[in-house]
Protein backbone atom coordinates (compact mmCIF):
# COMPACT_ATOMS: atom_id res chain seq x y z
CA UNK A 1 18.61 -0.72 20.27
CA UNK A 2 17.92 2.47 21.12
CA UNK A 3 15.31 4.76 19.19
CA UNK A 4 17.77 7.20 17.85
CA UNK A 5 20.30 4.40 16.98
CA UNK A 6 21.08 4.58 13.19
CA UNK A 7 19.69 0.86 11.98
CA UNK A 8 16.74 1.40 14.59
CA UNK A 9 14.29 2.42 11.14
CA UNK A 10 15.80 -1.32 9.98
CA UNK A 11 12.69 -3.28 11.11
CA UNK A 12 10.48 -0.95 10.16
CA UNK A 13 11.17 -0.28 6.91
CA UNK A 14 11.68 -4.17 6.04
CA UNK A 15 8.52 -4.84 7.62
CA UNK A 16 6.78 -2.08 5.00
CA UNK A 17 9.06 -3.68 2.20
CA UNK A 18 7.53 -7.19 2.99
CA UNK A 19 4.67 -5.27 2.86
CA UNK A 20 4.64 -3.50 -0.46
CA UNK A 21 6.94 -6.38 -2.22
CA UNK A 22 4.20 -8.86 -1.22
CA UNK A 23 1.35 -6.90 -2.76
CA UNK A 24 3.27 -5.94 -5.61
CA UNK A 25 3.74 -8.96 -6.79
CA UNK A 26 0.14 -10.23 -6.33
CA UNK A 27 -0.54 -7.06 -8.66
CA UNK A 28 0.90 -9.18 -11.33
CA UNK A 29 -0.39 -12.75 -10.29
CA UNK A 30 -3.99 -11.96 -9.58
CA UNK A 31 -4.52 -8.86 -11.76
CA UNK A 32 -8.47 -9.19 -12.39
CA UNK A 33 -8.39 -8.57 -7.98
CA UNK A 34 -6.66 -4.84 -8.62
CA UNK A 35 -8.70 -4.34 -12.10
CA UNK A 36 -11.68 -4.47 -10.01
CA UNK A 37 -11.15 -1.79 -7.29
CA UNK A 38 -9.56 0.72 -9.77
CA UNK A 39 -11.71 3.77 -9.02
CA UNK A 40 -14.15 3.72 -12.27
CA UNK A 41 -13.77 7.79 -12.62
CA UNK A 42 -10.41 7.20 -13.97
CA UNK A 43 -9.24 7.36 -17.55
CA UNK A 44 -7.85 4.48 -19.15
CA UNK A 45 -7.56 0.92 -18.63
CA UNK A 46 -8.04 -1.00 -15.15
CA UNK A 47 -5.43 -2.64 -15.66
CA UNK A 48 -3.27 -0.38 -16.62
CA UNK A 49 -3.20 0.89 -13.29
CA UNK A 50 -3.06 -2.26 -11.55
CA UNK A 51 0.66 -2.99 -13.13
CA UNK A 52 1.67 0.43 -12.77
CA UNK A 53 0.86 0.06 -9.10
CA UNK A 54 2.62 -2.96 -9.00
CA UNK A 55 5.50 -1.83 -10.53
CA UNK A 56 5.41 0.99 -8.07
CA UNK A 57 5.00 -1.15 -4.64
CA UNK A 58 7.67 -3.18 -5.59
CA UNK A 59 10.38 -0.15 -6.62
CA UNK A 60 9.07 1.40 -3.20
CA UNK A 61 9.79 -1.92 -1.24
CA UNK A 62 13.16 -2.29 -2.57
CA UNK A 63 14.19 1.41 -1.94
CA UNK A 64 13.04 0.47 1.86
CA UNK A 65 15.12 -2.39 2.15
CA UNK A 66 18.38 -0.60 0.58
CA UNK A 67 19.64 1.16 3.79
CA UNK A 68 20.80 3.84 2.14
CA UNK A 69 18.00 4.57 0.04
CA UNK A 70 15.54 3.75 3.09
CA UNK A 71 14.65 7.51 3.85
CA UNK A 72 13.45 8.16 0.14
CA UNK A 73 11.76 5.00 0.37
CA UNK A 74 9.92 5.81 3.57
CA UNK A 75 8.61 9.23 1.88
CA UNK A 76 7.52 7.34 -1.38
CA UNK A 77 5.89 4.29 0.79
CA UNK A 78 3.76 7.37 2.21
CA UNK A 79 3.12 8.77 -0.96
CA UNK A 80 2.13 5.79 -2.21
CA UNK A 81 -0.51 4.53 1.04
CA UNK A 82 -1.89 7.98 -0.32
CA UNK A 83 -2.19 7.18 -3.84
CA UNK A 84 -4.06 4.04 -3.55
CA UNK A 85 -6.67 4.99 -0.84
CA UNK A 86 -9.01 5.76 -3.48
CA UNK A 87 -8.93 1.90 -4.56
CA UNK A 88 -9.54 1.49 -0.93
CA UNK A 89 -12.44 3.51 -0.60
CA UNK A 90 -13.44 2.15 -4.28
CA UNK A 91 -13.25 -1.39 -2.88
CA UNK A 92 -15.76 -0.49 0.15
CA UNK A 93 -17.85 0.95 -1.47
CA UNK A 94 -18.30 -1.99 -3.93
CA UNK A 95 -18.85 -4.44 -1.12
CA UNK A 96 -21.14 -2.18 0.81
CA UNK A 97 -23.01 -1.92 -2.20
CA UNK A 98 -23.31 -5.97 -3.17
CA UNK A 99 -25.85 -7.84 -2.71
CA UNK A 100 -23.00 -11.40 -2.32
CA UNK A 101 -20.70 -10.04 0.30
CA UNK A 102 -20.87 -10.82 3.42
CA UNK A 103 -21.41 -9.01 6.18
CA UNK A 104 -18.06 -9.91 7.93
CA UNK A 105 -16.43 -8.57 4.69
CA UNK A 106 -18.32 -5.09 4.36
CA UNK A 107 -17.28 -4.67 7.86
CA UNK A 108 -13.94 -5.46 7.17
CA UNK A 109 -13.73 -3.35 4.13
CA UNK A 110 -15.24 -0.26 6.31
CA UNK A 111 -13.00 -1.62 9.70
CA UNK A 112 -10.12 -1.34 6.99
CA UNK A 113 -10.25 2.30 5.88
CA UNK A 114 -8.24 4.02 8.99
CA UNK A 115 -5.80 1.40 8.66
CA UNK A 116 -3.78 3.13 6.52
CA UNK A 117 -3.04 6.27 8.58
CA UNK A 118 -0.89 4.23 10.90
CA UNK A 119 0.44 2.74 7.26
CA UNK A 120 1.19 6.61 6.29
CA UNK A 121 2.75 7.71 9.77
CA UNK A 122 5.12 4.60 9.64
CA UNK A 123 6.08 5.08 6.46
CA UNK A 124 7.07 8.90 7.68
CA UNK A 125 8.88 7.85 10.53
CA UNK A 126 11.33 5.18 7.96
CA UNK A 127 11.53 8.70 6.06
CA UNK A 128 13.10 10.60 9.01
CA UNK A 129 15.40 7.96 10.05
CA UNK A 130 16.36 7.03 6.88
């Protein structure tokens, strides 16, 4: 299929659904994971924020995998990669800091960081083709 086909956003955007519907829903079954890496400088409960993230990765993954929603969905999936890069950075920071992680996992956490700009761009692209 050509690049400027209409569907050619399709695989994409499902991909970044699977994505976001996937770790939406571990929001909810392994809570006390999210809790953890909720930036500490934050008002309010951990948790809190872990459902309301949740609840926001899956409403974002199911406006990605309604074509005609997709393009609003691609911008939101973006604002969203945004939104939770502090619990990113929180997250490295807390294993570069422990004493128990390994060092395979600090690197990862570190290694993991820039990850998320091809996340962003991705999520930009879905937004233009839409």
């Amino acid at each position: 299929m050509a690049d400027n086909a209409p569907d050619s956003g399709r695989r994409p955007a499902l991909a970044l659904a699977a994505l976001l519907f996937s770790s939406g829903v571990l929001h909810f079954v392994m809570p006390k994971t999210y809790d953890s890496i909720v930036p500490r400088a934050l008002p309010g409960r951990a948790r809190d924020y872990t459902y309301a993230s949740g609840v926001a990765e899956l409403g974002v993954a199911a406006t990605l995998a309604v074509p005609r929603t997709r393009g609003l969905g691609g911008r939101l999936a973006a604002l969203l990669f945004i939104a939770v890069f502090p619990a990113n950075i929180q997250f490295t920071a807390d294993m570069l800091a422990s004493k128990k992680a390994s060092r395979l996992v600090k690197v990862g956490s570190v290694l993991r960081l820039p990850l998320q700009i091809p996340l962003i761009t991705q999520s930009l692209k879905v937004g233009r083709k839409g």
